[in-house]
Structure formats: C-alpha cells, structure tokens
PDB file of N, CA and C in Angstrom:
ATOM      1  N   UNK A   1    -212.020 227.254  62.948  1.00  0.00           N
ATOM      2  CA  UNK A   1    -211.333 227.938  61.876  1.00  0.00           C
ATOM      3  C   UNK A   1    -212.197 227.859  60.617  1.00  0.00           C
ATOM      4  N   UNK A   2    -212.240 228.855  59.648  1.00  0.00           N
ATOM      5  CA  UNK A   2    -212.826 228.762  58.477  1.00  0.00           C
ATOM      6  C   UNK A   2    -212.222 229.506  57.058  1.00  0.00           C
ATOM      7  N   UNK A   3    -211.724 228.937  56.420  1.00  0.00           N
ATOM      8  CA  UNK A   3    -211.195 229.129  55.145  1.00  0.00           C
ATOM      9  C   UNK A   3    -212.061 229.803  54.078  1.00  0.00           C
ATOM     10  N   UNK A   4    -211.783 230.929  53.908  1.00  0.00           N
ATOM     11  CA  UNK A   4    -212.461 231.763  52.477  1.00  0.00           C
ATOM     12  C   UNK A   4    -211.696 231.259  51.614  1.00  0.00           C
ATOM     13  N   UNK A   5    -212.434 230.728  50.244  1.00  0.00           N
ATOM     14  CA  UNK A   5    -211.763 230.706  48.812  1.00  0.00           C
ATOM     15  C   UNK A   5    -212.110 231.225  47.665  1.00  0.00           C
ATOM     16  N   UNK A   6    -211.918 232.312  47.091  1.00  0.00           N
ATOM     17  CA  UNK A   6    -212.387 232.554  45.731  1.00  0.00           C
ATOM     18  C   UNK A   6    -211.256 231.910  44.570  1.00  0.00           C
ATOM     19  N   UNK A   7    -211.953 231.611  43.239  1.00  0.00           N
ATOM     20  CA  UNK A   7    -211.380 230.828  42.286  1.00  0.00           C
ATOM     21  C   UNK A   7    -211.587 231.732  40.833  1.00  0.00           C
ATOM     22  N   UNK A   8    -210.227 232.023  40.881  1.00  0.00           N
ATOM     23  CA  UNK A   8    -210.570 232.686  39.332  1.00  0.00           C
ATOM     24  C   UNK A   8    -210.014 232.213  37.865  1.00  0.00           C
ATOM     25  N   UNK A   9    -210.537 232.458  37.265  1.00  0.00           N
ATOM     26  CA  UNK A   9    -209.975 232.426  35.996  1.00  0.00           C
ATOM     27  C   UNK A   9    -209.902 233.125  35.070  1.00  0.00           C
ATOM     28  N   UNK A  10    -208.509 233.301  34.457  1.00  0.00           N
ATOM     29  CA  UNK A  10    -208.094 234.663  34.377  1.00  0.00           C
ATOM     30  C   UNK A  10    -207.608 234.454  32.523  1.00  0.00           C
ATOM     31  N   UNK A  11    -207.590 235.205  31.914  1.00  0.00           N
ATOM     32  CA  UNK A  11    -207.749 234.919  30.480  1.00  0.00           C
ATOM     33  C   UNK A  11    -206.089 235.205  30.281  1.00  0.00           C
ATOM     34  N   UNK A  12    -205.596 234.107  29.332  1.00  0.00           N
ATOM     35  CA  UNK A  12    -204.421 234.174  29.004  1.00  0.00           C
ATOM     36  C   UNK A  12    -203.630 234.998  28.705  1.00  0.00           C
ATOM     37  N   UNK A  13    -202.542 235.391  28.835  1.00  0.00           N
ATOM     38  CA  UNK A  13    -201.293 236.522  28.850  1.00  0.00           C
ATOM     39  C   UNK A  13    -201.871 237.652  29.749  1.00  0.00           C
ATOM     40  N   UNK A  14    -202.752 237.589  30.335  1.00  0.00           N
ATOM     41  CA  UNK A  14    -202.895 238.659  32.018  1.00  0.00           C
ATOM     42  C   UNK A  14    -202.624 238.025  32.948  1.00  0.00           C
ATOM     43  N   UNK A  15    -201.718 236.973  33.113  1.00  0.00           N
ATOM     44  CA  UNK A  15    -201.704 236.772  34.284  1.00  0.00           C
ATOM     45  C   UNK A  15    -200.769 237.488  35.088  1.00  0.00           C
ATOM     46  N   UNK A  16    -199.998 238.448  34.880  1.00  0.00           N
ATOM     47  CA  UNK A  16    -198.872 239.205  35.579  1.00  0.00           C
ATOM     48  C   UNK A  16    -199.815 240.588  35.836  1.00  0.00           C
ATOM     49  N   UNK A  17    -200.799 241.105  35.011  1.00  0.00           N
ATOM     50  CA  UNK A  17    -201.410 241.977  35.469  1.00  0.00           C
ATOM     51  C   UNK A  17    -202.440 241.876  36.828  1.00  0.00           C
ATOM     52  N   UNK A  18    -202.967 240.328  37.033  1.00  0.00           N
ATOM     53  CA  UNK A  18    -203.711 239.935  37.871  1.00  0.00           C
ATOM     54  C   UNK A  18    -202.912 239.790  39.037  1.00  0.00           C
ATOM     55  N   UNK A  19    -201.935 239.233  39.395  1.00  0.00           N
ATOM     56  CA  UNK A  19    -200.665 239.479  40.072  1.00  0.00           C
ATOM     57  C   UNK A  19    -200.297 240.592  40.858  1.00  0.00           C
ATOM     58  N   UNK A  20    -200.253 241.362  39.931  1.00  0.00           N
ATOM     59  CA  UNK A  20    -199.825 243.003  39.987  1.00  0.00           C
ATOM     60  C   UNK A  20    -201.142 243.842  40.841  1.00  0.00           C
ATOM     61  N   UNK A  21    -202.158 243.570  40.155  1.00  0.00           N
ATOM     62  CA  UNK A  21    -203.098 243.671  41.020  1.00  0.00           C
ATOM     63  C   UNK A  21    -203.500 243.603  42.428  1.00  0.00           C
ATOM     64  N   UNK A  22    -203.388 242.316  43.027  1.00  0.00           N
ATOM     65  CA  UNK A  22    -203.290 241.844  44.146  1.00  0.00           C
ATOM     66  C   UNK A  22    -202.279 241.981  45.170  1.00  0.00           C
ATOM     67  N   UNK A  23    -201.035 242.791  44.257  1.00  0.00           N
ATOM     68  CA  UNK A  23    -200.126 242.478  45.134  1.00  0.00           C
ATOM     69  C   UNK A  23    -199.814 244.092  45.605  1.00  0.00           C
ATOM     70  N   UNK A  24    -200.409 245.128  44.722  1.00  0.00           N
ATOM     71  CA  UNK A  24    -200.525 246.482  44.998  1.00  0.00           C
ATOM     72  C   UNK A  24    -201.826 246.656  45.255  1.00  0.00           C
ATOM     73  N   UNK A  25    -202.941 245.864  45.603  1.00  0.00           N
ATOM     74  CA  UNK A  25    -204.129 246.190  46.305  1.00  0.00           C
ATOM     75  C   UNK A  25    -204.100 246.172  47.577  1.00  0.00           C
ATOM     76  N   UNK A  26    -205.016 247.633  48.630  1.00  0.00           N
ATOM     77  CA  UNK A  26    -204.924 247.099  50.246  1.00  0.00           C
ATOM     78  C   UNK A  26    -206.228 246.734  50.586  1.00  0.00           C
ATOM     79  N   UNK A  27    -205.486 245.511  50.778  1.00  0.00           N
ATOM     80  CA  UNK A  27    -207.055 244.637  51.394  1.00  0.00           C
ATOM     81  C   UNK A  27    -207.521 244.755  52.281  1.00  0.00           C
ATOM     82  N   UNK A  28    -207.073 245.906  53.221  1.00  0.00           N
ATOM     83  CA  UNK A  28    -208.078 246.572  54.531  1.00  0.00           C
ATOM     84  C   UNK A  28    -208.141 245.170  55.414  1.00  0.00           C
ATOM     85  N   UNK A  29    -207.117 244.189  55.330  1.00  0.00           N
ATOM     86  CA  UNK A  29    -207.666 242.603  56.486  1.00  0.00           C
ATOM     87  C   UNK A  29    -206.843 242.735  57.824  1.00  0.00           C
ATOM     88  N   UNK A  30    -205.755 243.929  57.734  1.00  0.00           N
ATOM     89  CA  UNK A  30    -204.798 243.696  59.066  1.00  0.00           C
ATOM     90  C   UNK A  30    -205.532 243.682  60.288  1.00  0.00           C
ATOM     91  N   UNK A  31    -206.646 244.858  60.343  1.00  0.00           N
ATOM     92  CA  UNK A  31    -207.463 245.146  61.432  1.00  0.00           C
ATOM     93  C   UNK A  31    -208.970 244.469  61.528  1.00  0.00           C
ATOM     94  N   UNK A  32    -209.425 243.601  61.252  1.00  0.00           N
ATOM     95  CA  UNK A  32    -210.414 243.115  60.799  1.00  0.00           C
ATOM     96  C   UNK A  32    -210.326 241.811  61.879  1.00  0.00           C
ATOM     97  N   UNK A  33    -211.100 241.683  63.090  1.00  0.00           N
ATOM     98  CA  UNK A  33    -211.560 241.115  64.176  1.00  0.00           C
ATOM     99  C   UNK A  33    -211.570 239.613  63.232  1.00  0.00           C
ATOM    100  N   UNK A  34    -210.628 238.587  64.177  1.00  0.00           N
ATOM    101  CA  UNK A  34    -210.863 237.448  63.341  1.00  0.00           C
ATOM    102  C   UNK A  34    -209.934 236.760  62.188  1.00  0.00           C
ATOM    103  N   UNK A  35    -209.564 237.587  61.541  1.00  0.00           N
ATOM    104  CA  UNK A  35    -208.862 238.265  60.044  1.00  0.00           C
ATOM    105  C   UNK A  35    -206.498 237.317  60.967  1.00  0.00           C
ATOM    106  N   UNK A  36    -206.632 235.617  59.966  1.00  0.00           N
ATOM    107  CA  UNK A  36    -205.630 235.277  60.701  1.00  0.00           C
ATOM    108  C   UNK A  36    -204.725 235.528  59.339  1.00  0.00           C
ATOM    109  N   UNK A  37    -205.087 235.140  58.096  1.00  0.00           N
ATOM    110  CA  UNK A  37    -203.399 234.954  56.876  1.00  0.00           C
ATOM    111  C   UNK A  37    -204.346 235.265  55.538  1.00  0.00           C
ATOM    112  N   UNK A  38    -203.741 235.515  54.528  1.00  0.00           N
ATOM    113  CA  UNK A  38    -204.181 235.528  53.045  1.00  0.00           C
ATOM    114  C   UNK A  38    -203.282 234.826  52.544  1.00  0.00           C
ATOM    115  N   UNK A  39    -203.594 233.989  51.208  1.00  0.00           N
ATOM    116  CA  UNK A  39    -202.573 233.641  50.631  1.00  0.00           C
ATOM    117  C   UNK A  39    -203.252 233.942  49.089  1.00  0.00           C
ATOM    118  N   UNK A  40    -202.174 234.265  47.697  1.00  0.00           N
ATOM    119  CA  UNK A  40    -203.226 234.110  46.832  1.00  0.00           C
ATOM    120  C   UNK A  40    -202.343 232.930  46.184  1.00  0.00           C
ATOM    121  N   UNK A  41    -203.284 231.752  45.573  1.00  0.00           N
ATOM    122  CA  UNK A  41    -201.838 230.314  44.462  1.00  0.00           C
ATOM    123  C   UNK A  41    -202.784 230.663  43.481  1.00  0.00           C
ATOM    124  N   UNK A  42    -201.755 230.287  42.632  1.00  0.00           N
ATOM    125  CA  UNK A  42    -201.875 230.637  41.218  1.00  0.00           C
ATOM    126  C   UNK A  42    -201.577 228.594  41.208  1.00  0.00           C
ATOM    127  N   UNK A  43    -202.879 228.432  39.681  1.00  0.00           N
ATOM    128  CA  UNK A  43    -202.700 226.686  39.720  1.00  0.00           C
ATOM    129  C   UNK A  43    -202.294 226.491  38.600  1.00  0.00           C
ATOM    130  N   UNK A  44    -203.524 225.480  37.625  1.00  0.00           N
ATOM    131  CA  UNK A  44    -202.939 225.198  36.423  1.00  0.00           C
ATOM    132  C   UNK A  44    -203.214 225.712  34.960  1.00  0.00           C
ATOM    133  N   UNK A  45    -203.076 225.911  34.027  1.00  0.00           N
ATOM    134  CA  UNK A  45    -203.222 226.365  33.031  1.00  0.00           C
ATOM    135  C   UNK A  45    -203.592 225.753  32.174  1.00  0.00           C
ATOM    136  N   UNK A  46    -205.131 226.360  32.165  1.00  0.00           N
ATOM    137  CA  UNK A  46    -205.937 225.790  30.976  1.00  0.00           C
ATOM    138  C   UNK A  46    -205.573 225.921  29.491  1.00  0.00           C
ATOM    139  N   UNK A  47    -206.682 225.780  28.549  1.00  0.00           N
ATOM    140  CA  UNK A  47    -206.957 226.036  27.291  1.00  0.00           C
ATOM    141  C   UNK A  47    -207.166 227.351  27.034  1.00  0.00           C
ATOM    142  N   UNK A  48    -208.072 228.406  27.708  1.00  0.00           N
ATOM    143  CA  UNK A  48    -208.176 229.173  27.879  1.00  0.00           C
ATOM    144  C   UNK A  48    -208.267 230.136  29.382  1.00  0.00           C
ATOM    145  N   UNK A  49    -207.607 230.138  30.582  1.00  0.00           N
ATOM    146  CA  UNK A  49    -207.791 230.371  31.061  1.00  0.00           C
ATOM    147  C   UNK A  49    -206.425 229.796  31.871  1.00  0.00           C
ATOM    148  N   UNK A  50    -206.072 230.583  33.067  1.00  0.00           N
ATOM    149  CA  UNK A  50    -204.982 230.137  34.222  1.00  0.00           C
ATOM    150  C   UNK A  50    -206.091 230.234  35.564  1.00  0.00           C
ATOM    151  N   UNK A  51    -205.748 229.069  36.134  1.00  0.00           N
ATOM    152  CA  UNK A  51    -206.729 229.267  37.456  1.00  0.00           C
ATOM    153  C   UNK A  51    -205.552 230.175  38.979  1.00  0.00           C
ATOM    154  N   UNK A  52    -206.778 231.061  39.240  1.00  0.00           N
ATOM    155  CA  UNK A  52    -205.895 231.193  40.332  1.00  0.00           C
ATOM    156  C   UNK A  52    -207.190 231.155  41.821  1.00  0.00           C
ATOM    157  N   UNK A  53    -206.416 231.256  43.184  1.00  0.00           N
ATOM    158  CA  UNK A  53    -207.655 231.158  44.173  1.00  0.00           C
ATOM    159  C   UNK A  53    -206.970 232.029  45.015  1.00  0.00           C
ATOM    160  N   UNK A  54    -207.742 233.027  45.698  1.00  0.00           N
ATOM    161  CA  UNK A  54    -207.385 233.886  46.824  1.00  0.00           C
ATOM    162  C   UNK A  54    -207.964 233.035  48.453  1.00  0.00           C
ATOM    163  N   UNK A  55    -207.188 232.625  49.021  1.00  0.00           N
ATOM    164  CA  UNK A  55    -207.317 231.528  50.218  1.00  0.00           C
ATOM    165  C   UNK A  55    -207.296 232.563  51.456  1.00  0.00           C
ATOM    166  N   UNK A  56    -208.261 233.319  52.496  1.00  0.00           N
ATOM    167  CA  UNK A  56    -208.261 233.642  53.652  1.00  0.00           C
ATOM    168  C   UNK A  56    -208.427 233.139  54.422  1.00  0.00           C
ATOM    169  N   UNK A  57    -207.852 233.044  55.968  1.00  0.00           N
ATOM    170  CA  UNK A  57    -208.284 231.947  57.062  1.00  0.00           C
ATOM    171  C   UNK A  57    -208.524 233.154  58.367  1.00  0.00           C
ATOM    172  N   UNK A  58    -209.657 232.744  59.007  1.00  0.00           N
ATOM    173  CA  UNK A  58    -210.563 233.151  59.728  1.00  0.00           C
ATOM    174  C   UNK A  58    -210.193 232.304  61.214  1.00  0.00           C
ATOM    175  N   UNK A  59    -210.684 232.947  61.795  1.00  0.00           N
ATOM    176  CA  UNK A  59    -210.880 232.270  63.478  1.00  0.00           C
ATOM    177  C   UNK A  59    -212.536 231.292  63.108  1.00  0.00           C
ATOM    178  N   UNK A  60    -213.188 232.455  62.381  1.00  0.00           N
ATOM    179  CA  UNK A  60    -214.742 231.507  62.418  1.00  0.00           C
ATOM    180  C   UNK A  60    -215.305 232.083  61.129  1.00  0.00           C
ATOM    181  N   UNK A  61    -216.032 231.366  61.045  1.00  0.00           N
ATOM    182  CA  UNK A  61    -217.283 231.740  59.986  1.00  0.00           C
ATOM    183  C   UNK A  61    -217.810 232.868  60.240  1.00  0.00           C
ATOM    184  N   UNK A  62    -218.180 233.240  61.525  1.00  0.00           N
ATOM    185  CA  UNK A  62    -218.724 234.898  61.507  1.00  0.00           C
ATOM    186  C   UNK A  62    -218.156 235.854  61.895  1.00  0.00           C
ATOM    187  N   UNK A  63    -216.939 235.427  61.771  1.00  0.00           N
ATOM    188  CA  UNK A  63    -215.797 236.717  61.684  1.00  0.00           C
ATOM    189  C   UNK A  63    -215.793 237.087  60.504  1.00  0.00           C
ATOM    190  N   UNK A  64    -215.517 235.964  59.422  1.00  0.00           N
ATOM    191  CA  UNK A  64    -215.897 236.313  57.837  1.00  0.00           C
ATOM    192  C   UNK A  64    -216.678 236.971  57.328  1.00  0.00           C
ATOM    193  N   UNK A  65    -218.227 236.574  58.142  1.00  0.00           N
ATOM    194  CA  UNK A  65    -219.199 236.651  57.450  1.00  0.00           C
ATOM    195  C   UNK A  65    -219.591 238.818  57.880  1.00  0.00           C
ATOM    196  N   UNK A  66    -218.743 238.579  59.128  1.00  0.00           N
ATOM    197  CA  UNK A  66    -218.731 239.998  59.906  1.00  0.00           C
ATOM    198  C   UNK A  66    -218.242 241.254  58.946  1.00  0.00           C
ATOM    199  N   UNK A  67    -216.964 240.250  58.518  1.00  0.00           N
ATOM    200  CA  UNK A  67    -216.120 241.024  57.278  1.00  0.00           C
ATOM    201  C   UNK A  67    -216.803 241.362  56.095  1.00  0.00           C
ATOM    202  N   UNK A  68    -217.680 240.248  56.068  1.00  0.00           N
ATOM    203  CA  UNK A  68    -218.121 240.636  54.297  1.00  0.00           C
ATOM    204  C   UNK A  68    -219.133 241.681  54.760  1.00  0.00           C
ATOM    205  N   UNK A  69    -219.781 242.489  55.630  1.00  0.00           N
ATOM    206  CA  UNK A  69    -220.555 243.627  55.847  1.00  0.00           C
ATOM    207  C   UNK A  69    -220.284 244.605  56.348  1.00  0.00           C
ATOM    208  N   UNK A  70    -218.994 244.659  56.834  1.00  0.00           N
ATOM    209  CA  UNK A  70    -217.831 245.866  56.653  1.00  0.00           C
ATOM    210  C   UNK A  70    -217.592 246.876  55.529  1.00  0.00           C
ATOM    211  N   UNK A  71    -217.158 247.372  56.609  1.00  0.00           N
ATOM    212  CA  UNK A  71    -216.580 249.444  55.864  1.00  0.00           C
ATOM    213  C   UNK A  71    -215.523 248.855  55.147  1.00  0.00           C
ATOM    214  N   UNK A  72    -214.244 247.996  55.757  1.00  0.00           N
ATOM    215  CA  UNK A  72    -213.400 247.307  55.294  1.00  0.00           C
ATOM    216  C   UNK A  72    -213.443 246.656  54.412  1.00  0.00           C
ATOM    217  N   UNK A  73    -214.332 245.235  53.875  1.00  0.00           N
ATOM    218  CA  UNK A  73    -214.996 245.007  52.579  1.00  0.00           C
ATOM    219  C   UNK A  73    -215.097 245.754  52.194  1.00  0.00           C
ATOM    220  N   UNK A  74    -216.420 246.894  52.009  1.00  0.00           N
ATOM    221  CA  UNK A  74    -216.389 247.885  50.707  1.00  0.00           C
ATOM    222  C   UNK A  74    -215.021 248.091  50.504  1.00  0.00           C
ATOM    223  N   UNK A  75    -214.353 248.662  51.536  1.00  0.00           N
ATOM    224  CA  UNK A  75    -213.302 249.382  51.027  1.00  0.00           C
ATOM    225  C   UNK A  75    -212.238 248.486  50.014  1.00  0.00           C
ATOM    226  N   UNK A  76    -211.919 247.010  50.295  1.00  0.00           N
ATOM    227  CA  UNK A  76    -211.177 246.293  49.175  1.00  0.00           C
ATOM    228  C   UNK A  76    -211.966 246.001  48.119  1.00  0.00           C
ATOM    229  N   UNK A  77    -212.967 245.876  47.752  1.00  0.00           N
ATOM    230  CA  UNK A  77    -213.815 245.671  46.876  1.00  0.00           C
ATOM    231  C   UNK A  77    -213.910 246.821  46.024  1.00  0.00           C
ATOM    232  N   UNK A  78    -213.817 247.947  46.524  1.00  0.00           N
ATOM    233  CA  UNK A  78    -214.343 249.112  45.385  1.00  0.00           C
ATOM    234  C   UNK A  78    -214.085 249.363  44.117  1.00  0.00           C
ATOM    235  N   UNK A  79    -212.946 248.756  43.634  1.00  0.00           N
ATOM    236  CA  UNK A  79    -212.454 249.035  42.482  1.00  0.00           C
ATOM    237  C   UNK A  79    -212.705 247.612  41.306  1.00  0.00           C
ATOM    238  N   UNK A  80    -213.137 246.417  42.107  1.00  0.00           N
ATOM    239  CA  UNK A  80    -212.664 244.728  41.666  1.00  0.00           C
ATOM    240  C   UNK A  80    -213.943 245.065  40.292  1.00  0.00           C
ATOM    241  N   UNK A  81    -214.586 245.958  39.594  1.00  0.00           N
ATOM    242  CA  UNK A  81    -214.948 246.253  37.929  1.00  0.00           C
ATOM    243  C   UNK A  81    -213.853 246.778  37.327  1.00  0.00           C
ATOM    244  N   UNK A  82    -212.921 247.084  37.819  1.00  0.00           N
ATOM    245  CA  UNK A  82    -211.856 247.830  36.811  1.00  0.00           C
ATOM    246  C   UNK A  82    -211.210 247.396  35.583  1.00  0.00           C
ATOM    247  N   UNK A  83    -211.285 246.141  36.038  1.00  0.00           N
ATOM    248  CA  UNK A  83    -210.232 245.018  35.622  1.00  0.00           C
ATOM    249  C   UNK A  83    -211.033 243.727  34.721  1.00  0.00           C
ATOM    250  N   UNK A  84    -212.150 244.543  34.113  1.00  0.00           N
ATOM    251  CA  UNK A  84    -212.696 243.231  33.689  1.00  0.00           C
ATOM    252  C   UNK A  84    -212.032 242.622  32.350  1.00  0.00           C
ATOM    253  N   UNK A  85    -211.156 243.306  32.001  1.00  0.00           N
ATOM    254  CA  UNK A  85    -210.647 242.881  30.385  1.00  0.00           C
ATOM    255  C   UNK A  85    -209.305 241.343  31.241  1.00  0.00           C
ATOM    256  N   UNK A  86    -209.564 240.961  32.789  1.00  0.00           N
ATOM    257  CA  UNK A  86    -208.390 240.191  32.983  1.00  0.00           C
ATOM    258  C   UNK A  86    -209.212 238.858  33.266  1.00  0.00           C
ATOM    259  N   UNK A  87    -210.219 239.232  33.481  1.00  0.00           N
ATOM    260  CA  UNK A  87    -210.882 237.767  34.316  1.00  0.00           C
ATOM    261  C   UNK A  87    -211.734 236.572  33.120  1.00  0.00           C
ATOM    262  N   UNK A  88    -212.192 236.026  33.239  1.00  0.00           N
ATOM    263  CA  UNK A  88    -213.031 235.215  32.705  1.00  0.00           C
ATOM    264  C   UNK A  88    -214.647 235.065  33.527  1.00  0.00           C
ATOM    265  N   UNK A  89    -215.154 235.642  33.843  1.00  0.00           N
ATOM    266  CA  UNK A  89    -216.263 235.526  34.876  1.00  0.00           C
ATOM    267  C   UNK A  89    -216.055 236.710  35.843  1.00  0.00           C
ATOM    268  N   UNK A  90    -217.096 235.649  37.063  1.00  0.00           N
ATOM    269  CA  UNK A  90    -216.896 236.321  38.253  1.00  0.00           C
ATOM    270  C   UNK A  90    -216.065 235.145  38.924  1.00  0.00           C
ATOM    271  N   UNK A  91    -215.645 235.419  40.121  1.00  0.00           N
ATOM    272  CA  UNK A  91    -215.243 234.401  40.801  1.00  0.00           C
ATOM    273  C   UNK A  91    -215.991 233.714  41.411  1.00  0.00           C
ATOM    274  N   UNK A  92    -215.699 232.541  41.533  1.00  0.00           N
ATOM    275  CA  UNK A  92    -216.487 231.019  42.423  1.00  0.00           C
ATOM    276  C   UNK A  92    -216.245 231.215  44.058  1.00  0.00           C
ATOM    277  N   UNK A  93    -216.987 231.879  44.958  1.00  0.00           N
ATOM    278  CA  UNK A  93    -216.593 231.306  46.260  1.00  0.00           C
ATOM    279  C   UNK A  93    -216.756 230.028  46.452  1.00  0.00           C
ATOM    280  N   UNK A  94    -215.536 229.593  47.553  1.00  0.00           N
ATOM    281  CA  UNK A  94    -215.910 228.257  48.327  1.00  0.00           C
ATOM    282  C   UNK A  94    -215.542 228.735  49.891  1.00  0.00           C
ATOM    283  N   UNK A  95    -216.372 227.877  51.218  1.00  0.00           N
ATOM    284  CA  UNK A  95    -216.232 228.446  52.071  1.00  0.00           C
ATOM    285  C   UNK A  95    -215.882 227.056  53.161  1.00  0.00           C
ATOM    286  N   UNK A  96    -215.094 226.713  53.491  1.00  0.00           N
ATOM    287  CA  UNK A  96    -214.712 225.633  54.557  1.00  0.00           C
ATOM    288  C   UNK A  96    -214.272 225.608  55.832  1.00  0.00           C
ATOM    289  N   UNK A  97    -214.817 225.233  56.859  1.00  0.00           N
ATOM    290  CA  UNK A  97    -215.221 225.042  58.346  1.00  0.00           C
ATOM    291  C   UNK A  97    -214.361 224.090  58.803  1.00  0.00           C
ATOM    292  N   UNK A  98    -212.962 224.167  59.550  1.00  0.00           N
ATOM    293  CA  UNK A  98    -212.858 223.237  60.255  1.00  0.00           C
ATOM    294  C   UNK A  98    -212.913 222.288  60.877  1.00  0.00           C
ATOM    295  N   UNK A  99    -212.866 220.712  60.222  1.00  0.00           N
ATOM    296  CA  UNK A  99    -213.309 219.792  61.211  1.00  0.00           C
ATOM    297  C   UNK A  99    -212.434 218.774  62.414  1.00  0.00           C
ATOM    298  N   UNK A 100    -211.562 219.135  62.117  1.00  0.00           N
ATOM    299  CA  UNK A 100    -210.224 218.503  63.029  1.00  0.00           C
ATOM    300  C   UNK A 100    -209.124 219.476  63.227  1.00  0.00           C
TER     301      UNK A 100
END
C-alpha cells in the first residue's frame, strides 16, 4: 500500500473557498488502476495560514506513480493556477510505503 500526501497552506479567511474547491472538483481517480480512497483533513490553524493535506491511498507506489503520467492527472490538475489568491505556496508532497 502507498499513501499520497499533499500539505497545504492556505491563507486565512479562504478556507471555505478551498473546501469548495475540492469538493466540486472531478478528480478523474474512480477509474484509475490502483486508485483505493481520498480523503482531504483540514488541521491546525496557524498565524498565518490553516494547514490542510489531501491523503490518497494506492495499492502501490506505481500505481501512483502510473497516475501521476496520466490523461487522468492532467485532467485534475488543469485548472490547480486558478486559485492562487487561496494558497500560500505550492504544496509539500509526502509519499509513504507500507510497512506492516
């Protein structure tokens, strides 16, 4: 199993637009070989910034990695400049491998 994580941080009073975002975006993952849950948590709230992380879980690492060079990728990705007045950055991947 392997866990996708991106980590964002999102600039104060957008966080319902970032939300809104995600939750009316199609992430093209239903059909995607591999492709098991999404979750997105929203954490704690900075000084400037609310953290949030988009969590995918995979059968493997190169089912993921299959995904990220997909028609399907482009296709959820195409728009993620739109929105730059919400974020603070880019996002941080983290990527974790099953060990038990």
């Amino acid at each position: 199993m392997f866990i996708a994580m991106n980590r964002f941080k999102i600039r104060p009073g957008k966080e319902e637009d970032f939300e809104r975002i995600w939750r009316e975006r199609d992430t093209h993952l239903d059909d995607v070989p591999g492709f098991k849950s999404f979750t997105l948590l929203r954490g704690p709230e900075g000084e400037d910034h609310t953290l949030y992380s988009s969590h995918t879980v995979w059968n493997s690492r190169a089912d993921f990695e299959a995904w990220t060079k997909s028609e399907a990728f482009r296709l959820a990705h195409k728009n993620a400049g739109d929105h730059s007045d919400v974020y603070l950055g880019h996002p941080n991947f983290e990527g974790f491998e099953s060990v038990l």
